[in-house]
N, C-alpha and C. Protein backbone atom coordinates (compact mmCIF):
# COMPACT_ATOMS: atom_id res chain seq x y z
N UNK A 1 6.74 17.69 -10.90
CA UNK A 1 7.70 17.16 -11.84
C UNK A 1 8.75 16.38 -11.07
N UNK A 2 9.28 15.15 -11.36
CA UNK A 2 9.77 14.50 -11.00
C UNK A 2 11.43 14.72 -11.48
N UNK A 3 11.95 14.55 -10.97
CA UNK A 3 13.60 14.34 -11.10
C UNK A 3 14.52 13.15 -11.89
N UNK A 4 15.30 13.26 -12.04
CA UNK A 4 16.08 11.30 -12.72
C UNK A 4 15.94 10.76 -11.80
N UNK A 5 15.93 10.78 -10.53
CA UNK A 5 15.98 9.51 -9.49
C UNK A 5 14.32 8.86 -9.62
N UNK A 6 13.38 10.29 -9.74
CA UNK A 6 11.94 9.47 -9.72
C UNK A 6 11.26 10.35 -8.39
N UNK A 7 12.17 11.33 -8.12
CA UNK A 7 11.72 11.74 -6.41
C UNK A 7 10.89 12.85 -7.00
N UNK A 8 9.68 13.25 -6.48
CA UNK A 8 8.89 14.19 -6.72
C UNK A 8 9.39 16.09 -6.36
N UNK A 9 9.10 16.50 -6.79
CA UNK A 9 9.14 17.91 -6.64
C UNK A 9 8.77 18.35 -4.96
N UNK A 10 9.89 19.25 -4.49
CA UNK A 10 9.36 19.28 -2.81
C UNK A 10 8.19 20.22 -2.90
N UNK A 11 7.44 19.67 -1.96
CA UNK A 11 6.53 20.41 -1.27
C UNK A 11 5.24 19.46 -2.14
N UNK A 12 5.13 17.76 -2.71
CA UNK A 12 4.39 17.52 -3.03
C UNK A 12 4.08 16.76 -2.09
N UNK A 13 3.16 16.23 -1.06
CA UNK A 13 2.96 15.69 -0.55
C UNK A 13 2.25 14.25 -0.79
N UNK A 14 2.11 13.00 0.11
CA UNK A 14 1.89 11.77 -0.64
C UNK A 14 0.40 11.98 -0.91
N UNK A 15 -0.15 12.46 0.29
CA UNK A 15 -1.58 12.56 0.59
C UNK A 15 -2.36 13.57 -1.10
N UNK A 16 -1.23 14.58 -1.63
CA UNK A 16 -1.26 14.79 -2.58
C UNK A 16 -1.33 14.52 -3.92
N UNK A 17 -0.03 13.79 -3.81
CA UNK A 17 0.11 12.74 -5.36
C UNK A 17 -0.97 11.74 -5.27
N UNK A 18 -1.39 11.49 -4.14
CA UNK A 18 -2.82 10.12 -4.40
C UNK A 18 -4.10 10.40 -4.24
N UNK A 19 -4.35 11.47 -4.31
CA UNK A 19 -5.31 12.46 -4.69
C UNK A 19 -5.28 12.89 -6.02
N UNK A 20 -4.37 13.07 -6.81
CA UNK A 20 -4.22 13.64 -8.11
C UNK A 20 -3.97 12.39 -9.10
N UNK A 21 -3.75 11.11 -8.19
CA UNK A 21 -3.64 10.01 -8.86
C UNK A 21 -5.10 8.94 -8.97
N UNK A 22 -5.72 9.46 -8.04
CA UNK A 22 -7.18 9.32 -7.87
C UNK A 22 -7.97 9.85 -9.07
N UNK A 23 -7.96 10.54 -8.95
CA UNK A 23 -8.54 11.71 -9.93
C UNK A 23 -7.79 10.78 -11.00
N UNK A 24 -7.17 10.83 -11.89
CA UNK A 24 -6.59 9.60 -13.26
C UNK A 24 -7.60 8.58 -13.46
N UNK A 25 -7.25 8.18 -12.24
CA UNK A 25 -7.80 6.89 -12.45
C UNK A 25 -9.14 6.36 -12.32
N UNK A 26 -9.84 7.69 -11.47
CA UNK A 26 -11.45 7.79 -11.33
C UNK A 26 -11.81 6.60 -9.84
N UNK A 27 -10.70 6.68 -8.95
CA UNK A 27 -11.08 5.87 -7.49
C UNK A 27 -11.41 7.03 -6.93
N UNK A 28 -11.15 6.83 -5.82
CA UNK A 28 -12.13 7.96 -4.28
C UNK A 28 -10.21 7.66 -3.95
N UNK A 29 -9.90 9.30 -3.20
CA UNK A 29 -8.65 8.96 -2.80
C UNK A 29 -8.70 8.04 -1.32
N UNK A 30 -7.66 7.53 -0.84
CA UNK A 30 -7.58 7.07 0.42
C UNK A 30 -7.69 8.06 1.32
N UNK A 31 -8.71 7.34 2.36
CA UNK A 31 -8.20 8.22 3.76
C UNK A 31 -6.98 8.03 4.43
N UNK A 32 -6.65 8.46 5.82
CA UNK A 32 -5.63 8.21 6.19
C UNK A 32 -5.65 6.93 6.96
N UNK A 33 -6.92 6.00 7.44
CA UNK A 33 -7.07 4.97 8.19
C UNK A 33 -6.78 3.88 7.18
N UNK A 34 -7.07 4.03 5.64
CA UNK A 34 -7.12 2.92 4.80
C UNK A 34 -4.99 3.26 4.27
N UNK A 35 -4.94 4.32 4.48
CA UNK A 35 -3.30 4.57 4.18
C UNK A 35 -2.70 3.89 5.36
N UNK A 36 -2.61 3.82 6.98
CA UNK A 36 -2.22 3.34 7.10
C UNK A 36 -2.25 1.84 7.45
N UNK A 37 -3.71 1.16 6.78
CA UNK A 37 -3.90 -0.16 6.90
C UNK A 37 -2.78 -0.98 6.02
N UNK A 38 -2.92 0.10 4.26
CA UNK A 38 -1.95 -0.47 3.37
C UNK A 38 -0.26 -0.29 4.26
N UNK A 39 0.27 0.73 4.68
CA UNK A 39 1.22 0.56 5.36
C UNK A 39 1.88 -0.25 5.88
N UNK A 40 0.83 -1.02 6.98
CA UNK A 40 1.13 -1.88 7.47
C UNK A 40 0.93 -3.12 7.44
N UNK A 41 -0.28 -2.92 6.45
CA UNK A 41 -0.14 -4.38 5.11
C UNK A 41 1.37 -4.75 4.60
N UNK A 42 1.60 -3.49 3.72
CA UNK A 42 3.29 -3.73 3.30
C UNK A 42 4.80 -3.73 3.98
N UNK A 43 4.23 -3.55 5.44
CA UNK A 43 5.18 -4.01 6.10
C UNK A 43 5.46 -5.16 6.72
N UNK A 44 4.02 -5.70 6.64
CA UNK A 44 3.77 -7.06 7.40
C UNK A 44 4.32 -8.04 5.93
N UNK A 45 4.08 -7.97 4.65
CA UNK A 45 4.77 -8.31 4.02
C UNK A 45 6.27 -8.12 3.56
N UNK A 46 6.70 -7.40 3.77
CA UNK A 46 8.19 -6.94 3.51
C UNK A 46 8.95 -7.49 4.38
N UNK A 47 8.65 -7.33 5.81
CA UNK A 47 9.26 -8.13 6.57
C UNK A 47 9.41 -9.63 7.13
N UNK A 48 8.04 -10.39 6.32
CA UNK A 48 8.17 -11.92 6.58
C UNK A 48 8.83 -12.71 4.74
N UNK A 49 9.13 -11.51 3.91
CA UNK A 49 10.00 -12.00 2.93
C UNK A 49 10.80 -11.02 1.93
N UNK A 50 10.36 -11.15 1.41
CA UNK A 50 11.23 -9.95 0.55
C UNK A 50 10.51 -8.59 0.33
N UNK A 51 11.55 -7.57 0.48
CA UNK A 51 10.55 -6.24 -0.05
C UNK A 51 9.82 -6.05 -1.24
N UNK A 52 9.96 -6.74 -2.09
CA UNK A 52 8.91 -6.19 -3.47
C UNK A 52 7.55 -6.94 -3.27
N UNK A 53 7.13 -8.18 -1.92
CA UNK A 53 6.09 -8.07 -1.89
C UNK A 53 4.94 -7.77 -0.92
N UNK A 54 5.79 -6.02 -0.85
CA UNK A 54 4.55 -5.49 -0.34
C UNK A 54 3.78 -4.55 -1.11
N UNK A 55 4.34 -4.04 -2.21
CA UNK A 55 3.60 -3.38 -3.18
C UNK A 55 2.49 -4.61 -3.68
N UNK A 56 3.04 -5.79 -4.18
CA UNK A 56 2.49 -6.61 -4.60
C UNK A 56 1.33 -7.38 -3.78
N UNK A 57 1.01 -7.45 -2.25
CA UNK A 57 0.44 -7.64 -1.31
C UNK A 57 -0.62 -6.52 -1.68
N UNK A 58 -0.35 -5.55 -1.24
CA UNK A 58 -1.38 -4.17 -1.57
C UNK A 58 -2.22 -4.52 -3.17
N UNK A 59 -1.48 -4.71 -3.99
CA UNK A 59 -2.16 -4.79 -5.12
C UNK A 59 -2.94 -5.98 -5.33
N UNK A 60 -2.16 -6.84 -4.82
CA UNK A 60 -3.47 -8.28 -4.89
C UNK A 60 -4.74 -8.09 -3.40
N UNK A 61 -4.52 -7.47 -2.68
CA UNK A 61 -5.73 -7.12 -1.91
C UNK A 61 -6.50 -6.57 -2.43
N UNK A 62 -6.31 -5.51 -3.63
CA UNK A 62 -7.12 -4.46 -3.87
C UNK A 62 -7.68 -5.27 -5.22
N UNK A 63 -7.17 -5.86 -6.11
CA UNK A 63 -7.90 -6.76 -7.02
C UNK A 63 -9.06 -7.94 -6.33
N UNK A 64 -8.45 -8.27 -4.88
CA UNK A 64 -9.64 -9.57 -4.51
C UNK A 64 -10.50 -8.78 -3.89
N UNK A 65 -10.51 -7.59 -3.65
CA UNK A 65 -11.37 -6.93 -3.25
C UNK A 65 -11.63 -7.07 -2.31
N UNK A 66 -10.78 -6.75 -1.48
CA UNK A 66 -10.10 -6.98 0.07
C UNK A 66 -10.10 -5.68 1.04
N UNK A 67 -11.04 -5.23 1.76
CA UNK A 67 -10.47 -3.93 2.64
C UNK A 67 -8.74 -4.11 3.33
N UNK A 68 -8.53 -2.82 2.73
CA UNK A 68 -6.91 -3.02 3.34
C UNK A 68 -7.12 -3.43 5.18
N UNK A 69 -8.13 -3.16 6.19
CA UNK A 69 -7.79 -3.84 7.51
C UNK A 69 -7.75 -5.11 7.68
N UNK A 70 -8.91 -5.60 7.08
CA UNK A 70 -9.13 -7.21 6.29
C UNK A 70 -7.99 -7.64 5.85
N UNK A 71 -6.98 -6.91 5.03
CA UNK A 71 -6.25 -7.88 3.98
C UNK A 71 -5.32 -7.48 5.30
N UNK A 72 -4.90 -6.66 6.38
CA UNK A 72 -3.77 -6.44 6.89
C UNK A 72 -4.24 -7.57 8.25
N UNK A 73 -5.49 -8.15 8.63
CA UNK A 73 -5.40 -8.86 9.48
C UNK A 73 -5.14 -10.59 8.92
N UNK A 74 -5.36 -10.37 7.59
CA UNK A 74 -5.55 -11.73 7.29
C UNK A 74 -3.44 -12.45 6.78
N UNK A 75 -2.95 -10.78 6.52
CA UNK A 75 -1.58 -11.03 5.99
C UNK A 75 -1.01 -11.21 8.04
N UNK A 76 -1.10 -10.72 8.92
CA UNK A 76 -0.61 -10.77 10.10
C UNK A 76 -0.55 -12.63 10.50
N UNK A 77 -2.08 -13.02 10.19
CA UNK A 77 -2.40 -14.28 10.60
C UNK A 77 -1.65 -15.40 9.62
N UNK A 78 -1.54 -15.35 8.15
CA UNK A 78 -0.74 -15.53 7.24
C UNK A 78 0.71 -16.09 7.86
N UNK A 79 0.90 -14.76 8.05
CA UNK A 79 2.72 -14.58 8.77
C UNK A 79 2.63 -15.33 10.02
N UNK A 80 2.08 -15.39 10.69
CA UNK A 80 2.27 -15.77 12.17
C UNK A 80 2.33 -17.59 11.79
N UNK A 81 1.25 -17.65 11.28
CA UNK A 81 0.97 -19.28 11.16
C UNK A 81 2.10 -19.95 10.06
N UNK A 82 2.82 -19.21 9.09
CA UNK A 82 3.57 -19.87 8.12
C UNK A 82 4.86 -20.71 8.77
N UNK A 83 5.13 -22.01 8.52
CA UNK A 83 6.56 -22.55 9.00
C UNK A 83 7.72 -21.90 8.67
N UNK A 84 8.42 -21.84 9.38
CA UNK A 84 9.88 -20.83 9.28
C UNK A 84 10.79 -22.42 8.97
């Protein structure tokens, strides 16, 4: 059960909630290699612009049907090559 802020109940863990959010939605949960591909997918986006698109990065990888290492090498190369 969640709180007014939105913060989960302690002792739920993430590896938890996306397992039980798996199960909803009928995916396979993440391992921890594809957790931290998205990670650092959404950091590689957050930090070459604004933070809201790294949720949004993650989610358009997973619609083009993108392995998160794939989408996290292709967002690195992305970033590197874009004009500042």
């Amino acid at each position: 059960m969640s709180d007014e802020t939105g913060s989960q109940a302690p002792g739920t863990t993430a590896q938890q909630w996306l397992a039980g959010f798996a199960d909803v939605i009928g995916a396979p949960a993440p391992g921890e290699d594809v957790i931290e591909a998205l990670l650092d997918l959404a950091g590689v986006a957050a930090h070459d612009s604004e933070r809201i698109a790294a949720p949004i990065a993650c989610w358009m990888a997973g619609i083009a049907g993108v392995e998160p290492a794939e989408a996290l090498e292709r967002a690195r190369q992305y970033a590197a090559g874009r004009p500042r």
